[in-house]
C-alpha atoms as a PDB file:
ATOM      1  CA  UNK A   1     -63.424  40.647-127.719  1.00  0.00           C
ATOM      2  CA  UNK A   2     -64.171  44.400-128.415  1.00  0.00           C
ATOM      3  CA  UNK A   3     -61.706  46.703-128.197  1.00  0.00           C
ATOM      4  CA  UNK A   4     -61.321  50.089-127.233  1.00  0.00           C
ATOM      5  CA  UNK A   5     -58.560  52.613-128.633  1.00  0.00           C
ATOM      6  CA  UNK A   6     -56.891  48.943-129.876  1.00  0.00           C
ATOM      7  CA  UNK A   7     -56.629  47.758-126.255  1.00  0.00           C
ATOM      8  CA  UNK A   8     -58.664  44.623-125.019  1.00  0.00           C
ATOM      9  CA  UNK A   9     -60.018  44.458-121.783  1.00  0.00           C
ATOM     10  CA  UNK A  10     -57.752  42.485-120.037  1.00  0.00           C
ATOM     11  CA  UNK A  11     -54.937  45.010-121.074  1.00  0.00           C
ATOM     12  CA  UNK A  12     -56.977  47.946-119.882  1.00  0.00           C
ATOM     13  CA  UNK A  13     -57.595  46.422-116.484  1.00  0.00           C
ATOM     14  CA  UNK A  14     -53.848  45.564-116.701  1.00  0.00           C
ATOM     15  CA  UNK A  15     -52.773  49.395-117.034  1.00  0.00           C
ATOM     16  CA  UNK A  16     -55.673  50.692-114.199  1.00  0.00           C
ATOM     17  CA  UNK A  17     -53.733  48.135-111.901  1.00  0.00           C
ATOM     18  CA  UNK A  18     -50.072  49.656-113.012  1.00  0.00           C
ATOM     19  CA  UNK A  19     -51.841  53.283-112.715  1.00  0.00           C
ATOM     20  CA  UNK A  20     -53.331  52.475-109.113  1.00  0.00           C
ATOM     21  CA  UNK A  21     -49.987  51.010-108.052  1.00  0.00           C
ATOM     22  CA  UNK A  22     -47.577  53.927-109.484  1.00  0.00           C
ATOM     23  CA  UNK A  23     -47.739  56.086-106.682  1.00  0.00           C
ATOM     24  CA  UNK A  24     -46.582  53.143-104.268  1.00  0.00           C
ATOM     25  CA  UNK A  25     -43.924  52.060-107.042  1.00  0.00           C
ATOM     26  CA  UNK A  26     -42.997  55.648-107.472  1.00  0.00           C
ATOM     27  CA  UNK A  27     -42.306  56.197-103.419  1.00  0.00           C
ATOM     28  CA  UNK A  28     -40.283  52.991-103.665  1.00  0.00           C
ATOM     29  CA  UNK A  29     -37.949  53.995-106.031  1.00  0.00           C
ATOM     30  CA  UNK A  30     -37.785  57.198-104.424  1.00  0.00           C
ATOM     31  CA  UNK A  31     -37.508  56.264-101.053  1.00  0.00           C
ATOM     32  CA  UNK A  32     -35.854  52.745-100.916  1.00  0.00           C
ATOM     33  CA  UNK A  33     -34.329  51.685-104.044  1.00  0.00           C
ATOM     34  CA  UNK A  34     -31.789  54.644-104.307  1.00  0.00           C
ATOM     35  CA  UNK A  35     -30.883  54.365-100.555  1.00  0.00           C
ATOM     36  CA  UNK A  36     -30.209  50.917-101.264  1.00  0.00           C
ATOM     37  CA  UNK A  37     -27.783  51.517-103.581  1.00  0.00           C
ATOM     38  CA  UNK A  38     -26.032  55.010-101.686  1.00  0.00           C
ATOM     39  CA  UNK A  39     -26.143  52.150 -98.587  1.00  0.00           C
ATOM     40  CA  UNK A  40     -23.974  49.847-100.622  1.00  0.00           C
ATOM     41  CA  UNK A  41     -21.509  52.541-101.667  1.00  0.00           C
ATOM     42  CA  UNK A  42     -21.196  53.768 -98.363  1.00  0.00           C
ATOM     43  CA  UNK A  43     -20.191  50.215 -97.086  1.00  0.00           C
ATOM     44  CA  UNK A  44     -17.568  49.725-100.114  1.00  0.00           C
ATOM     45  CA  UNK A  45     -16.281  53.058 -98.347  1.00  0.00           C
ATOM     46  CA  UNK A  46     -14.556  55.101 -96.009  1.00  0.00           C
ATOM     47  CA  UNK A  47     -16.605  58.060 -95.192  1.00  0.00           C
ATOM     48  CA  UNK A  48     -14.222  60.572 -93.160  1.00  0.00           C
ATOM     49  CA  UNK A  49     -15.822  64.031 -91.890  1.00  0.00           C
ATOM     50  CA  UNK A  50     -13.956  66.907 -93.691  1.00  0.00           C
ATOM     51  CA  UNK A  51     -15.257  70.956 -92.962  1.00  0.00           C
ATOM     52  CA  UNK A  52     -16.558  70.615 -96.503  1.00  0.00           C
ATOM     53  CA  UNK A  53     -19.151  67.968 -95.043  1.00  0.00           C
ATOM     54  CA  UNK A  54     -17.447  64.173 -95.894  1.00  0.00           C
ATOM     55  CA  UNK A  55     -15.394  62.490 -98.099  1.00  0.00           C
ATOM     56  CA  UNK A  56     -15.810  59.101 -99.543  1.00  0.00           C
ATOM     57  CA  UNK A  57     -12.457  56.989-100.019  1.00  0.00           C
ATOM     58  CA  UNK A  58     -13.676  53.637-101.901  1.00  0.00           C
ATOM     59  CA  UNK A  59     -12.219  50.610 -99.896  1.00  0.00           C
ATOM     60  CA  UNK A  60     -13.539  48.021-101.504  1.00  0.00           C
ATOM     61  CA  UNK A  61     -14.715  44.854 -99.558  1.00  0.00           C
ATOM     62  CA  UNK A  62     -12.916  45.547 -96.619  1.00  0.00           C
ATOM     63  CA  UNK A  63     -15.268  46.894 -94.511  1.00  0.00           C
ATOM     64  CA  UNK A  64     -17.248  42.981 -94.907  1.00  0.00           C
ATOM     65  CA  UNK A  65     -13.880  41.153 -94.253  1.00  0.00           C
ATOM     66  CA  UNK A  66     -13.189  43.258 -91.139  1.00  0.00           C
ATOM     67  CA  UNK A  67     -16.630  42.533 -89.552  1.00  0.00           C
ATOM     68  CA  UNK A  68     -16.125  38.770 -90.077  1.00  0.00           C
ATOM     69  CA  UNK A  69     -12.060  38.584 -89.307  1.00  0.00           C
ATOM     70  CA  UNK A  70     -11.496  41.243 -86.656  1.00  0.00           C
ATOM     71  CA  UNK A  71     -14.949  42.244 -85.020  1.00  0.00           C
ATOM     72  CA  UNK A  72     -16.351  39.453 -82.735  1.00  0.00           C
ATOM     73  CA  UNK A  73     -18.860  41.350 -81.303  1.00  0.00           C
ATOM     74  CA  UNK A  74     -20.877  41.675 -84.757  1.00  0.00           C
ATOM     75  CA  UNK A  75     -20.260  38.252 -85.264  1.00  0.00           C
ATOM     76  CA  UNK A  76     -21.962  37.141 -81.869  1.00  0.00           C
ATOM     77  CA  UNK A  77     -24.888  39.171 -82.196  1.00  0.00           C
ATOM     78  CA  UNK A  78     -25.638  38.488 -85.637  1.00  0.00           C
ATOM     79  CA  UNK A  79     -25.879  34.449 -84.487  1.00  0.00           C
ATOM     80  CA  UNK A  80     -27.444  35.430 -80.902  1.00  0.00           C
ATOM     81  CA  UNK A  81     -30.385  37.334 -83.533  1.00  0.00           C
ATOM     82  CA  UNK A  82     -30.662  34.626 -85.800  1.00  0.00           C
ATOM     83  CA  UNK A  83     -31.083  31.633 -83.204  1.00  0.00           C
ATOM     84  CA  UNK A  84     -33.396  34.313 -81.122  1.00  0.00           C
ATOM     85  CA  UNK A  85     -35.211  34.211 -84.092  1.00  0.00           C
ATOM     86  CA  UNK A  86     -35.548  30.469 -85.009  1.00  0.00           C
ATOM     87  CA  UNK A  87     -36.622  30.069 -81.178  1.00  0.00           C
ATOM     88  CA  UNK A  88     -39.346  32.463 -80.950  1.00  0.00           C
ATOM     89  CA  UNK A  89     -41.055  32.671 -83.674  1.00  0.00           C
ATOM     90  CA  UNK A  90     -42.884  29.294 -84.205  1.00  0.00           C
ATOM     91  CA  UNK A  91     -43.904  29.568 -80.465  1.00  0.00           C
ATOM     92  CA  UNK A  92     -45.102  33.136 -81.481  1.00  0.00           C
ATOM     93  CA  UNK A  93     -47.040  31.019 -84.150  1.00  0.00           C
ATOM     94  CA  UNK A  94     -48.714  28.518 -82.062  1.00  0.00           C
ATOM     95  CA  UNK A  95     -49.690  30.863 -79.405  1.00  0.00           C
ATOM     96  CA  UNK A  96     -51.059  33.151 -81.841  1.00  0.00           C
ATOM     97  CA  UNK A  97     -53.152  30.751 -83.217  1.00  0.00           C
ATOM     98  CA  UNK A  98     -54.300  29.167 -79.948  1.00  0.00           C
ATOM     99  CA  UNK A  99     -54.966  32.304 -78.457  1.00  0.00           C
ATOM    100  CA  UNK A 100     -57.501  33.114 -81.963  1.00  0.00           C
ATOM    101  CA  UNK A 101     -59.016  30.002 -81.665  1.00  0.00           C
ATOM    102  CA  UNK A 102     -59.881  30.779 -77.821  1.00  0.00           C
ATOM    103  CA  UNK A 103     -60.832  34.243 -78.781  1.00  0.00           C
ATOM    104  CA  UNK A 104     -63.293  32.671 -81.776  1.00  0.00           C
ATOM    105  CA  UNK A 105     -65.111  31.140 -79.262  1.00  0.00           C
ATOM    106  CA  UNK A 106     -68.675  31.892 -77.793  1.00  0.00           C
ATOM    107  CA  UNK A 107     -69.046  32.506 -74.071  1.00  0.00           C
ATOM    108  CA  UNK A 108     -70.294  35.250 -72.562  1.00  0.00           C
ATOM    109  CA  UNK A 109     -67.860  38.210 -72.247  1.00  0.00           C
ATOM    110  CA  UNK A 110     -66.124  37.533 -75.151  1.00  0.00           C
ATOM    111  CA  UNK A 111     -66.178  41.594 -76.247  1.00  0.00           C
ATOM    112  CA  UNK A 112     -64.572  42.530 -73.372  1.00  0.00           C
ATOM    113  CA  UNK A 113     -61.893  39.478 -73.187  1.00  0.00           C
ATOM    114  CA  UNK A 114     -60.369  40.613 -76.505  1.00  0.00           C
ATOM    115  CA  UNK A 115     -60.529  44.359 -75.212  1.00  0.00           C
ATOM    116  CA  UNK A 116     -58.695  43.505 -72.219  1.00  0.00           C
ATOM    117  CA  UNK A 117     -56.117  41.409 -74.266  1.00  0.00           C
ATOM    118  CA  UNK A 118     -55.568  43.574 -77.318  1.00  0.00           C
ATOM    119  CA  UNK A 119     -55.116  46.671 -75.744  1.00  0.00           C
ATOM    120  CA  UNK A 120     -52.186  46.856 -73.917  1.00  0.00           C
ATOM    121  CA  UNK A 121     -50.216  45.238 -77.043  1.00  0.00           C
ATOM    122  CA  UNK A 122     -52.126  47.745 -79.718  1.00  0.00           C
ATOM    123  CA  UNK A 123     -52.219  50.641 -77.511  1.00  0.00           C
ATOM    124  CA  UNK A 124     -49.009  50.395 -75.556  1.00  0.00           C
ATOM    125  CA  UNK A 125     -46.809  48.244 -76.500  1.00  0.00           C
ATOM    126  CA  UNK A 126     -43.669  50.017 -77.163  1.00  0.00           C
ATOM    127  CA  UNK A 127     -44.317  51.920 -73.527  1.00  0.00           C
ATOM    128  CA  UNK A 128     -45.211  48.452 -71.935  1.00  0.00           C
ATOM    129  CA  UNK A 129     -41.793  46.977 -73.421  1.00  0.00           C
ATOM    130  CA  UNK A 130     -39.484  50.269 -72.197  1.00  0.00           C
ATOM    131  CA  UNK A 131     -40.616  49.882 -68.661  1.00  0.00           C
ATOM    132  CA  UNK A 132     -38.530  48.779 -65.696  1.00  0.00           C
ATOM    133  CA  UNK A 133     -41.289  45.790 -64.518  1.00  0.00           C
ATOM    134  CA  UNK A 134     -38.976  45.372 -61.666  1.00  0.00           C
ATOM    135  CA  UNK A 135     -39.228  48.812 -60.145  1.00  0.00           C
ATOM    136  CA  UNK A 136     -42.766  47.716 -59.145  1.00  0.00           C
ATOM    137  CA  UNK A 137     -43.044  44.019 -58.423  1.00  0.00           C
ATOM    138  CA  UNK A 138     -39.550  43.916 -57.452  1.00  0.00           C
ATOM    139  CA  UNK A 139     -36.282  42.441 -58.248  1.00  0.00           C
ATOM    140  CA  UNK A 140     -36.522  39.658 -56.175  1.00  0.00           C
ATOM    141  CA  UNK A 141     -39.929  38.496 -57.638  1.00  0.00           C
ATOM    142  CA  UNK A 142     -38.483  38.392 -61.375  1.00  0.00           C
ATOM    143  CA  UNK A 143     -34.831  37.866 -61.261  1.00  0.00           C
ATOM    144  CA  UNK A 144     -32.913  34.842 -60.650  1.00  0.00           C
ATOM    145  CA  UNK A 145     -31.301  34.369 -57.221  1.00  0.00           C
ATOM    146  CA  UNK A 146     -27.069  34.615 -56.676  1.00  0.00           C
ATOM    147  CA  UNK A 147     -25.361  31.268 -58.207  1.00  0.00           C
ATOM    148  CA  UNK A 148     -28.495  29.649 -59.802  1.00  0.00           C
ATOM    149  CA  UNK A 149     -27.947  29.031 -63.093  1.00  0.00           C
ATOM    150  CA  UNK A 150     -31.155  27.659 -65.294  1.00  0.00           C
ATOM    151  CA  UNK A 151     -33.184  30.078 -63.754  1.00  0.00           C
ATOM    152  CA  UNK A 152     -35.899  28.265 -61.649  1.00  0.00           C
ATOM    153  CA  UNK A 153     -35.895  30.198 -58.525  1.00  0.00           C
ATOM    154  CA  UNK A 154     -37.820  33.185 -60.452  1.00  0.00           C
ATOM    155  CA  UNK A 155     -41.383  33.253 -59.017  1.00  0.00           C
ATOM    156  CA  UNK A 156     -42.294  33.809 -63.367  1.00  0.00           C
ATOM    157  CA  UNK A 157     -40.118  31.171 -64.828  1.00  0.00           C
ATOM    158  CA  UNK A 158     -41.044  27.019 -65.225  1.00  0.00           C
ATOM    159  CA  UNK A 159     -40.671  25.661 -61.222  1.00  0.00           C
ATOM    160  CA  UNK A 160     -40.946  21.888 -61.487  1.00  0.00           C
ATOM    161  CA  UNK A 161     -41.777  22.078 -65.351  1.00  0.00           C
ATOM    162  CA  UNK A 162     -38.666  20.822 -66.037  1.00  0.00           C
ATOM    163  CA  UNK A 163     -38.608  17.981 -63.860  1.00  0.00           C
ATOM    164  CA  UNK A 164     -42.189  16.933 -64.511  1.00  0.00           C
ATOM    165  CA  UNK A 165     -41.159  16.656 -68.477  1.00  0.00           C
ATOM    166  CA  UNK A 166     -38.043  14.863 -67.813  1.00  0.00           C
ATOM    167  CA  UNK A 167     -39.893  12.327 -65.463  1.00  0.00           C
ATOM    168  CA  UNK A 168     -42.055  11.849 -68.489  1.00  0.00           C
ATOM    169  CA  UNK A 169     -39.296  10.760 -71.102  1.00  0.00           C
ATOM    170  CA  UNK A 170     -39.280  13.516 -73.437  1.00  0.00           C
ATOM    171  CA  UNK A 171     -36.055  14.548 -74.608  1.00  0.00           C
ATOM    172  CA  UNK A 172     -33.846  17.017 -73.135  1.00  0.00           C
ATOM    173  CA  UNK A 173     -34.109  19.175 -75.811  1.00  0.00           C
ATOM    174  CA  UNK A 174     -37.216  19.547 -76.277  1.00  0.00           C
ATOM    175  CA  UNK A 175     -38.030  20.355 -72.553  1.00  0.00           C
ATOM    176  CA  UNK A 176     -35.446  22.769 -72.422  1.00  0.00           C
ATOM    177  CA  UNK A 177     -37.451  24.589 -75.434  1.00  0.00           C
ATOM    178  CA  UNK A 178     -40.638  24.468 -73.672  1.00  0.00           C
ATOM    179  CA  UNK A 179     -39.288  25.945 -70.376  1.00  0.00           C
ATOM    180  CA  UNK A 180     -37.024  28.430 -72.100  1.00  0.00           C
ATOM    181  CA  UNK A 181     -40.554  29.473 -74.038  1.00  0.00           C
ATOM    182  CA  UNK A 182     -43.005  29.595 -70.439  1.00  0.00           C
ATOM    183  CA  UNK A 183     -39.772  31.634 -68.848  1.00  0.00           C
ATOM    184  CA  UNK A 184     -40.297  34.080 -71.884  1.00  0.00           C
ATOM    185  CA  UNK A 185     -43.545  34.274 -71.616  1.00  0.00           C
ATOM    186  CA  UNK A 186     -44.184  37.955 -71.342  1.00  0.00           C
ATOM    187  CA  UNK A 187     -42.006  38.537 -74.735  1.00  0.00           C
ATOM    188  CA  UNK A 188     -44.186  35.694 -76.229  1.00  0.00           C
ATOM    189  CA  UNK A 189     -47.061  37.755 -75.662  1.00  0.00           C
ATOM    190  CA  UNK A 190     -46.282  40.927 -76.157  1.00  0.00           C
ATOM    191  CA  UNK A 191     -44.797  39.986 -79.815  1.00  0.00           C
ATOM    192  CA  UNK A 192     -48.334  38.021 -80.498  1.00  0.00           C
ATOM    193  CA  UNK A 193     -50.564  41.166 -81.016  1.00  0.00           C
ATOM    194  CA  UNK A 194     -50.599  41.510 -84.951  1.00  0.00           C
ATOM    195  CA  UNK A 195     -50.203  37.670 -85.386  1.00  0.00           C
ATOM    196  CA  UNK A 196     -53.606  37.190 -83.184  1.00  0.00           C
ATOM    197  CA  UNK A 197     -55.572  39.509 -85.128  1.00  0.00           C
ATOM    198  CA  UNK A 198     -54.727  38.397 -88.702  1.00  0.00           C
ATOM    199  CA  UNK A 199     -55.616  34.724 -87.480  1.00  0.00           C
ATOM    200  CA  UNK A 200     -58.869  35.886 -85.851  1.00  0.00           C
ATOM    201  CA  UNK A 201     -59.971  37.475 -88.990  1.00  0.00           C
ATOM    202  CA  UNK A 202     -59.038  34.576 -90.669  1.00  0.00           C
ATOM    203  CA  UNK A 203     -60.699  32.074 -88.596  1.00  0.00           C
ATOM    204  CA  UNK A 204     -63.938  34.429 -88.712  1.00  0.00           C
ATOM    205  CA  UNK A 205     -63.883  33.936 -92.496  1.00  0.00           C
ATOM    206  CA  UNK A 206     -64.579  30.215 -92.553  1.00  0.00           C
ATOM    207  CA  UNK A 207     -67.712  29.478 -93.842  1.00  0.00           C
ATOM    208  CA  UNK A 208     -69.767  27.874 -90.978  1.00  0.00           C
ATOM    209  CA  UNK A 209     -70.978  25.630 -93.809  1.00  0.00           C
ATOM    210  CA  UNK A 210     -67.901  23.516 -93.379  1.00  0.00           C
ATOM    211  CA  UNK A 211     -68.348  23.051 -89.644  1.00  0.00           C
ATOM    212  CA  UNK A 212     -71.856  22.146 -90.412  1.00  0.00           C
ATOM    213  CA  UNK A 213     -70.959  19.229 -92.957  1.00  0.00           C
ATOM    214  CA  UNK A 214     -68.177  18.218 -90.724  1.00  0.00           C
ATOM    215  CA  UNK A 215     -70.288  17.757 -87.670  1.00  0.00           C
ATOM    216  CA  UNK A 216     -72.881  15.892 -89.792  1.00  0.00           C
ATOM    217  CA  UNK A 217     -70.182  13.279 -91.048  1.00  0.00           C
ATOM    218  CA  UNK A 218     -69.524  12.782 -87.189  1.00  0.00           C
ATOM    219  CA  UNK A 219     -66.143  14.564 -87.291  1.00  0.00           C
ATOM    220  CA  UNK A 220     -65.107  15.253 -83.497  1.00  0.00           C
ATOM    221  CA  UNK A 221     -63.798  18.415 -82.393  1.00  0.00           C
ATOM    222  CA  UNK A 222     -60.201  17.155 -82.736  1.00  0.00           C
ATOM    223  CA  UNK A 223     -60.630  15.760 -86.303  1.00  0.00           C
ATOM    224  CA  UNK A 224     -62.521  19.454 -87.582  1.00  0.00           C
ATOM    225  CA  UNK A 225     -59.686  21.589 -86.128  1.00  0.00           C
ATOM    226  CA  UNK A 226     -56.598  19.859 -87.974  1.00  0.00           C
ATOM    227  CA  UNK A 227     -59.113  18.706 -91.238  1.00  0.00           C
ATOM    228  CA  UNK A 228     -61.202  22.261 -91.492  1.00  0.00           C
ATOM    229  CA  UNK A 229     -59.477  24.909 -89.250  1.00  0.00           C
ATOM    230  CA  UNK A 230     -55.711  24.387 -89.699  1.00  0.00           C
ATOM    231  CA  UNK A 231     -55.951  23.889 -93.610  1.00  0.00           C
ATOM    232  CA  UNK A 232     -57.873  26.778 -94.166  1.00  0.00           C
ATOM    233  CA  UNK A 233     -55.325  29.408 -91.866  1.00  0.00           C
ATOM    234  CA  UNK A 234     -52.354  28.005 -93.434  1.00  0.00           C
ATOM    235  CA  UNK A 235     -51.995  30.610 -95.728  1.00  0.00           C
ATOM    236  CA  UNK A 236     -52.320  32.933 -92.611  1.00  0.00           C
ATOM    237  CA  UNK A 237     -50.151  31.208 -90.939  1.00  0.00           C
ATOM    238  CA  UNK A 238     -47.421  31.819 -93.973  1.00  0.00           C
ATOM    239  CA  UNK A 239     -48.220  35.728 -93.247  1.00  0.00           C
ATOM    240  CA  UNK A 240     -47.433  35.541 -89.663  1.00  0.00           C
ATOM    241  CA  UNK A 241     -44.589  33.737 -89.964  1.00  0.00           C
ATOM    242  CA  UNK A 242     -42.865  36.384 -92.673  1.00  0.00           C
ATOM    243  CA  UNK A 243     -43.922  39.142 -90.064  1.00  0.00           C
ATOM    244  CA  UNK A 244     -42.572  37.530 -87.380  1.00  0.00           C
ATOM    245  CA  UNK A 245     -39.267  37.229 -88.914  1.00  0.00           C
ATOM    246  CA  UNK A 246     -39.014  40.505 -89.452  1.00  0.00           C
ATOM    247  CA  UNK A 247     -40.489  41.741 -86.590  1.00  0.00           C
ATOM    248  CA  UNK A 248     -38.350  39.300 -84.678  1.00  0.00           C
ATOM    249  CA  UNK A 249     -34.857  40.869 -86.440  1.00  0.00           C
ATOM    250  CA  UNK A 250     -36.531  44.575 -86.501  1.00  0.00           C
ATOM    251  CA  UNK A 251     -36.045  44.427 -82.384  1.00  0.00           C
ATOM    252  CA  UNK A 252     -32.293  42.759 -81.426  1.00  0.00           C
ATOM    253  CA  UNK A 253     -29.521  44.143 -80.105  1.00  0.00           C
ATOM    254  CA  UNK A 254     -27.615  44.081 -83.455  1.00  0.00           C
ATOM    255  CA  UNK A 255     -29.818  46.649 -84.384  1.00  0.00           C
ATOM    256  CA  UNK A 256     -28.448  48.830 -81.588  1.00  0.00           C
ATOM    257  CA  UNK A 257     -24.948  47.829 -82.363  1.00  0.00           C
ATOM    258  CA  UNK A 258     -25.572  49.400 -85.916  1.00  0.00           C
ATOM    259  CA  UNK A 259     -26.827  52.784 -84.702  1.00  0.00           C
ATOM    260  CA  UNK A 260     -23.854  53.298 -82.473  1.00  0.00           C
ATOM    261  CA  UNK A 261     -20.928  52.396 -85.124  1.00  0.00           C
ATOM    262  CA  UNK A 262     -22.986  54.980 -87.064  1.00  0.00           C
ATOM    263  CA  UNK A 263     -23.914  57.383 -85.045  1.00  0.00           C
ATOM    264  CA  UNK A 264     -21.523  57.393 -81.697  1.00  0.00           C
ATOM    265  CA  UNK A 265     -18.302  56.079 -83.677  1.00  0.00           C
ATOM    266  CA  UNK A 266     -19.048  57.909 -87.371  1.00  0.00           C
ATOM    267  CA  UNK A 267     -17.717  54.917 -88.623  1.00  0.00           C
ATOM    268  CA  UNK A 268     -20.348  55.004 -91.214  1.00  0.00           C
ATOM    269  CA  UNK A 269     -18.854  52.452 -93.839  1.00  0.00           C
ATOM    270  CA  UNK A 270     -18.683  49.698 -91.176  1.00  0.00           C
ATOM    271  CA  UNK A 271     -22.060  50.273 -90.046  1.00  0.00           C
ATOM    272  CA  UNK A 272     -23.871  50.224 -93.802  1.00  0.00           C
ATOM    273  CA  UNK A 273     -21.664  47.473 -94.304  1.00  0.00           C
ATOM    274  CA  UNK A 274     -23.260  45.375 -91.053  1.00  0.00           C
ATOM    275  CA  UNK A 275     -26.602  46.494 -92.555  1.00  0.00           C
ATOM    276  CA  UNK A 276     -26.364  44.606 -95.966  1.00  0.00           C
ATOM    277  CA  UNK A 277     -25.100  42.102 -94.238  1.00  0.00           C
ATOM    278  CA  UNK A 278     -28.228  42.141 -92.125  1.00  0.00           C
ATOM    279  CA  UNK A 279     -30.300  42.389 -95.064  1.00  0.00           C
ATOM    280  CA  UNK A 280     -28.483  39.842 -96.747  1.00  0.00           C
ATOM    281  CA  UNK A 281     -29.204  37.161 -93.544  1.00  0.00           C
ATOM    282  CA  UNK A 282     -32.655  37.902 -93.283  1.00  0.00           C
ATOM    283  CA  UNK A 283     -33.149  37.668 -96.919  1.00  0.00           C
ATOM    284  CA  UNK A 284     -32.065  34.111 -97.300  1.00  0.00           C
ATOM    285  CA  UNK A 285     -34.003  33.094 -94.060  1.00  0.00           C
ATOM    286  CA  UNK A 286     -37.108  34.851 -95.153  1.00  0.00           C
ATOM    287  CA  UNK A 287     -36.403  32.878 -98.711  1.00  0.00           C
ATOM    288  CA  UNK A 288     -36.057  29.358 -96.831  1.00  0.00           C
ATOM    289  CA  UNK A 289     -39.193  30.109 -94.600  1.00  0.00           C
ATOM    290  CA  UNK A 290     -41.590  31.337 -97.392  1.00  0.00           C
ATOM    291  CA  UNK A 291     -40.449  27.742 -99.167  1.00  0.00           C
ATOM    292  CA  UNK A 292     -40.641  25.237 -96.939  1.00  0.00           C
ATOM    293  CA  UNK A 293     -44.196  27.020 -95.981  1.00  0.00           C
ATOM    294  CA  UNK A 294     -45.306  27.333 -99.632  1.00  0.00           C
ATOM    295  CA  UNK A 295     -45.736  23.767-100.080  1.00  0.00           C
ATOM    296  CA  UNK A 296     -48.167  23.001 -97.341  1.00  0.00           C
ATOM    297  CA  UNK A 297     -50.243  26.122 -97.406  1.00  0.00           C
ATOM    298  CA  UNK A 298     -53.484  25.331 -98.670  1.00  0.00           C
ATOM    299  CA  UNK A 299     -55.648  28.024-100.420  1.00  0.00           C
ATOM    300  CA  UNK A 300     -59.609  27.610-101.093  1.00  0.00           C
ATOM    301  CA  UNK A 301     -61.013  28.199-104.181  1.00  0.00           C
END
């Protein structure tokens, strides 16, 4: 292959990549890599305020052995986050991708059904999330009434959902999974936004070829949804689920608990401390999640 100034091609496209990337590599370094590291001396640290500014006493590990040993409140919060998080996000999954495939569809309207279900998660989200819903439908419409205890006199929640599926002989488990999800039904939803979209541009990049061939072999509409559809959004589907996670762990209460040892208590060693620890958790679950994923995602070449 001909080379220019002794490189070959491949090695030139090799260095325009590196050069497009460096400004995103240089801002990482910059801006996340060496607060990494400051994090994880502050949390090996006692940082005391002095009229100099502060002073860092090194501490060792003890910051980590008080949060497991002496702080319960960490401790419960950090498990509350995690099983919040192994709860919600596969039924963020399915409903995403039910709510794409529905979307996908042709009827008439279909322009302004996606309008009218986009933008109040796009546009307002964050506002929708921070308001007091009870302040105008009332409290006695969504809260639970005095001494019930599973919730099922809320007018929102699962009525005779629960009954119905226990009549039916499905386990108790997995009934109490499927009310707990339809009595967090507005969280569902308002957590499905970004999830929705990167499915519906991924189920508008099929090739209608394949839907074609299908339906000429005599496929049903069953049989071209789990053969066609669901292979081809898998690696979607491996997307979503990483963003969920973090999404999922980005809004918790441990997340408030952090900002207040930091920020009310100045007990800044403790609270980097609960952050790496934070990291550390939703390092290893991302890690388990991308490889149990990776092996059925299937990618077409």
């Amino acid at each position: 292959m001909k080379k220019k100034f002794g490189w070959s091609l491949e090695q030139r496209k090799a260095w325009y990549g590196v050069l497009f990337a460096s400004p995103l590599l240089f801002g990482m370094i910059l801006l996340f890599i060496l607060p990494l590291i400051q994090s994880f001396r502050y949390s090996l640290s006692d940082i005391n305020l002095v009229p100099e500014g502060f002073q860092i006493d090194y501490r060792g590990f003890g910051h980590y052995t008080d949060l497991f040993v002496k702080n319960p409140e960490f401790n419960r919060k950090l498990a509350d986050s995690v099983i919040d998080m192994v709860v919600n996000v596969p039924i963020i999954i399915i409903f995403s991708l039910f709510a794409a495939v529905l979307l996908n569809q042709k009827f008439a309207g279909r322009a302004l059904a996606r309008a009218i279900f986009f933008l109040p998660v796009i546009l307002a989200a964050s506002a929708v999330a921070n308001l007091d819903i009870s302040s105008f439908v009332g409290s006695s419409v969504l809260g639970t009434s005095d001494g019930g205890t599973d919730g099922s006199s809320s007018l929102l929640q699962s009525f005779e959902l629960k009954k119905m599926m226990i009549d039916s002989g499905l386990a108790p488990f997995l009934v109490q999974y499927i009310t707990g999800a339809v009595d967090r039904i507005y969280e569902i939803i308002s957590s499905s936004g970004v999830q929705i979209l990167i499915f519906l541009a991924g189920l508008q990049s099929i090739s209608p070829s394949l839907y074609e061939a299908s339906k000429l072999e005599g496929a049903t509409g069953y049989e071209i949804f789990w053969k066609v559809t669901f292979p081809m959004v898998t690696p979607l589907i491996l997307t979503n689920t990483v963003y969920s996670i973090i999404d999922s762990f980005n809004t918790n209460k441990l997340n408030q608990l952090i900002s207040q040892t930091a920020f009310q208590t100045f007990n800044f060693g403790a609270s980097a401390a609960m952050a790496w620890i934070y990291f550390a958790v939703v390092a290893i679950v991302l890690g388990i999640s991308v490889g149990l994923i990776s092996r059925k995602v299937f990618y077409y070449v």
